[in-house]
C-alpha atoms as a PDB file:
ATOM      1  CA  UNK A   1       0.000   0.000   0.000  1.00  0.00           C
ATOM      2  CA  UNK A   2       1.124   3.282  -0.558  1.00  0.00           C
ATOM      3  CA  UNK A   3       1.319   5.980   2.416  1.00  0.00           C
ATOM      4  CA  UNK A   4      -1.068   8.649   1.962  1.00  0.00           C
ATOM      5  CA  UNK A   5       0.113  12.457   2.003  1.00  0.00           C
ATOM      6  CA  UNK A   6      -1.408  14.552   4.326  1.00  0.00           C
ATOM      7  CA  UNK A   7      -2.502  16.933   1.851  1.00  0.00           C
ATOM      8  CA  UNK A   8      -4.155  14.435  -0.076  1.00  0.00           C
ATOM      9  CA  UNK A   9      -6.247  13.443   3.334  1.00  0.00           C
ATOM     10  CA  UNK A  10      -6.893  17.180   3.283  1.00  0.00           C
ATOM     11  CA  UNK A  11      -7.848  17.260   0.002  1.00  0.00           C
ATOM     12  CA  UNK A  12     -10.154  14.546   0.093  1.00  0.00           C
ATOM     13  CA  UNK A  13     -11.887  16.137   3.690  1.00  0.00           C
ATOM     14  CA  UNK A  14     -12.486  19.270   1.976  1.00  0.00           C
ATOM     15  CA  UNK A  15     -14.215  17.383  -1.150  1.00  0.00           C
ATOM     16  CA  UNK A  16     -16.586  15.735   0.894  1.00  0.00           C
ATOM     17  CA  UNK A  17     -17.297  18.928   3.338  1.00  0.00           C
ATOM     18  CA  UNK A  18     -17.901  20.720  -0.261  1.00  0.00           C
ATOM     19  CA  UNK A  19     -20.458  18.078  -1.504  1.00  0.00           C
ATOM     20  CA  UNK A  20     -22.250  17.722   2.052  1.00  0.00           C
ATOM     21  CA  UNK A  21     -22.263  21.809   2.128  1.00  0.00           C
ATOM     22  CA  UNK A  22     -24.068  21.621  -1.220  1.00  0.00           C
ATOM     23  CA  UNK A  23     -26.741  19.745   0.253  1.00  0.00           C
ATOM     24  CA  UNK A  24     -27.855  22.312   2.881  1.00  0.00           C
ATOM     25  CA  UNK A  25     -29.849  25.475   2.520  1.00  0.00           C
ATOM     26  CA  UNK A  26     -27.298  27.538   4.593  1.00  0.00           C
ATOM     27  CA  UNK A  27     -23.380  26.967   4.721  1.00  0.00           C
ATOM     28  CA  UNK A  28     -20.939  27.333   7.428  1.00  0.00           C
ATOM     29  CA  UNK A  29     -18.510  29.984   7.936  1.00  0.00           C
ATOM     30  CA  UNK A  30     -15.710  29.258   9.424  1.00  0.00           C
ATOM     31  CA  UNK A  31     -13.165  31.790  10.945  1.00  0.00           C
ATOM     32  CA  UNK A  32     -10.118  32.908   9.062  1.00  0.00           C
ATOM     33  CA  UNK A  33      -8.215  31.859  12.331  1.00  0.00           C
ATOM     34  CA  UNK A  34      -7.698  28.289  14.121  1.00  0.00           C
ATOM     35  CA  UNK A  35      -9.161  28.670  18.133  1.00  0.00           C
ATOM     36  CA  UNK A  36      -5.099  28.651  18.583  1.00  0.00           C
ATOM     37  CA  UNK A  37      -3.881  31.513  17.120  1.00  0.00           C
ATOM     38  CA  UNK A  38      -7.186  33.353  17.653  1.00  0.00           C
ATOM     39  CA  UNK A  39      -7.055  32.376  21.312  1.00  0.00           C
ATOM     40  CA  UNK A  40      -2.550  33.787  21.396  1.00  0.00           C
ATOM     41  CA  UNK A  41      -3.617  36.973  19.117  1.00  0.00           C
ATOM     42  CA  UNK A  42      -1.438  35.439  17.007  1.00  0.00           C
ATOM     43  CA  UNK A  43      -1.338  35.478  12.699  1.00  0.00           C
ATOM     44  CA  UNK A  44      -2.925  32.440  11.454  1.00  0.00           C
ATOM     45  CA  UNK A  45      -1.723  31.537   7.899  1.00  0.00           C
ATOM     46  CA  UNK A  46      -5.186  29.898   7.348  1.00  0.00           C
ATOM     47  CA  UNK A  47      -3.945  26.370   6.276  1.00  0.00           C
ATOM     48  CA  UNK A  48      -4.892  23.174   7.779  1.00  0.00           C
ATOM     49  CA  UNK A  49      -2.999  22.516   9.919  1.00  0.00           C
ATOM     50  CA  UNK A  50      -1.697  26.014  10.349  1.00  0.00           C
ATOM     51  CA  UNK A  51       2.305  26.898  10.388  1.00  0.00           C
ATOM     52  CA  UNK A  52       1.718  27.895  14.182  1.00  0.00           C
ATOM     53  CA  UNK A  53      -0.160  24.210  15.291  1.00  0.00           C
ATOM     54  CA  UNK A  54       2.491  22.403  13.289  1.00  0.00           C
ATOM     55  CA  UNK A  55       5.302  24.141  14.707  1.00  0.00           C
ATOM     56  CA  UNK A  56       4.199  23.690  18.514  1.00  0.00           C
ATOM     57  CA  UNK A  57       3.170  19.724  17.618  1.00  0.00           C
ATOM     58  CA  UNK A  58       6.829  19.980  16.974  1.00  0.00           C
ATOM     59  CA  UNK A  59       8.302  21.472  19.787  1.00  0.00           C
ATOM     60  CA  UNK A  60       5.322  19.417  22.490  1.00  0.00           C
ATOM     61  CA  UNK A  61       6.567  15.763  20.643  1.00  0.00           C
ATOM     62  CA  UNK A  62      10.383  16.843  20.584  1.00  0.00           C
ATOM     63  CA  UNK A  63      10.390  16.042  16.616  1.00  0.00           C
ATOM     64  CA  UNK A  64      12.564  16.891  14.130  1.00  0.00           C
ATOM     65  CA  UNK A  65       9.868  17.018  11.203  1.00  0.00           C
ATOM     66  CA  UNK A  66       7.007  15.639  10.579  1.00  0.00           C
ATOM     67  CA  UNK A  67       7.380  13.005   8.564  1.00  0.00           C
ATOM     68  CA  UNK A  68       4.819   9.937   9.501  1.00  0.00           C
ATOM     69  CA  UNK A  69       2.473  12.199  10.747  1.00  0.00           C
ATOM     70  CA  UNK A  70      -0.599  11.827   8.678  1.00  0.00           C
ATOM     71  CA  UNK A  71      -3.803  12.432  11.574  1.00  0.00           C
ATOM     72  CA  UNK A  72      -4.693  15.946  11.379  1.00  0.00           C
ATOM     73  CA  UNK A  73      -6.495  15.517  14.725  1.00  0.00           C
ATOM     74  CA  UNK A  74      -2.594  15.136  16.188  1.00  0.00           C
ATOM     75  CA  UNK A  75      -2.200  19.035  15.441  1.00  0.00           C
ATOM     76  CA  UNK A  76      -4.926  20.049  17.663  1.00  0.00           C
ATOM     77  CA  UNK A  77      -5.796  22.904  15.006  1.00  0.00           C
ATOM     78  CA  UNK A  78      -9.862  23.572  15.056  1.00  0.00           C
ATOM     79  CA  UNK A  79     -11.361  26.363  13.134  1.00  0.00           C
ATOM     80  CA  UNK A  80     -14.839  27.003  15.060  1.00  0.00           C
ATOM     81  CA  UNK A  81     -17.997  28.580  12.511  1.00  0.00           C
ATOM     82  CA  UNK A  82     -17.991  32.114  12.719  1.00  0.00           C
ATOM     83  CA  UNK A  83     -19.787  34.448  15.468  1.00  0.00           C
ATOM     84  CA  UNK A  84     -23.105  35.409  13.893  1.00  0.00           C
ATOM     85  CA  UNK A  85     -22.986  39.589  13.949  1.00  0.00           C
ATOM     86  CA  UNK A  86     -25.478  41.815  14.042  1.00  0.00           C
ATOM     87  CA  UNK A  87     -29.123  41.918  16.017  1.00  0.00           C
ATOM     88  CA  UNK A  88     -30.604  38.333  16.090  1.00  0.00           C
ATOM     89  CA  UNK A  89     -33.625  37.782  13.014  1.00  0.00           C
ATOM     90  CA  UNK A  90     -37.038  38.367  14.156  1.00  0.00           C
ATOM     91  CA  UNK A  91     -35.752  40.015  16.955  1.00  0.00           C
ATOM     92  CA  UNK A  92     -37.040  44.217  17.485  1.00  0.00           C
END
C-alpha cells in the first residue's frame, strides 16, 4: 500500500465537506483563524494545519519534522464557525 500524504487526506476532507455543504440550505462559515492563534492573538496563515499548530506539535513531541504524521487531529488545530454579527432575526 502506498502511504497517503497529508494533503491528499486534506484534500479529500475538503471534497466531501464541499459536496455535504451543497446539500444544505445555509453553509458554514468558518473563521479565518484556528481557536489557537485566535485564542494567542497570534497570525494564522489559514492552512490546515496552520504553520503555528504544526510548529508547537513539533516542539510538544520533541520532533525533528514531521514526517509519519498523517492524523490531522494530532495538530490540535480547530477552526470554530464564525460568530453570527449583528441583532438576532425576528428580533425588534
Amino acid at each position: 500500500p502506498e502511504p497517503t500524504s497529508v494533503t491528499s487526506l486534506l484534500s479529500s476532507l475538503e471534497v466531501t465537506i464541499s459536496n455535504n455543504m451543497t446539500n444544505r440550505d445555509e453553509s458554514i462559515r468558518l473563521c479565518a483563524s484556528c481557536d489557537h492563534c485566535r485564542a494567542r492573538k497570534t497570525r494564522c496563515d489559514g492552512n490546515r494545519p496552520c504553520s503555528a499548530c504544526k510548529q508547537r506539535h513539533i516542539v510538544k513531541h520533541n520532533l525533528i519534522n514531521l514526517d509519519g504524521v498523517v492524523d490531522q487531529a494530532q495538530f490540535e488545530c480547530f477552526y470554530s464557525p464564525a460568530k453570527r454579527r449583528g441583532p438576532v432575526p425576528g428580533h425588534k
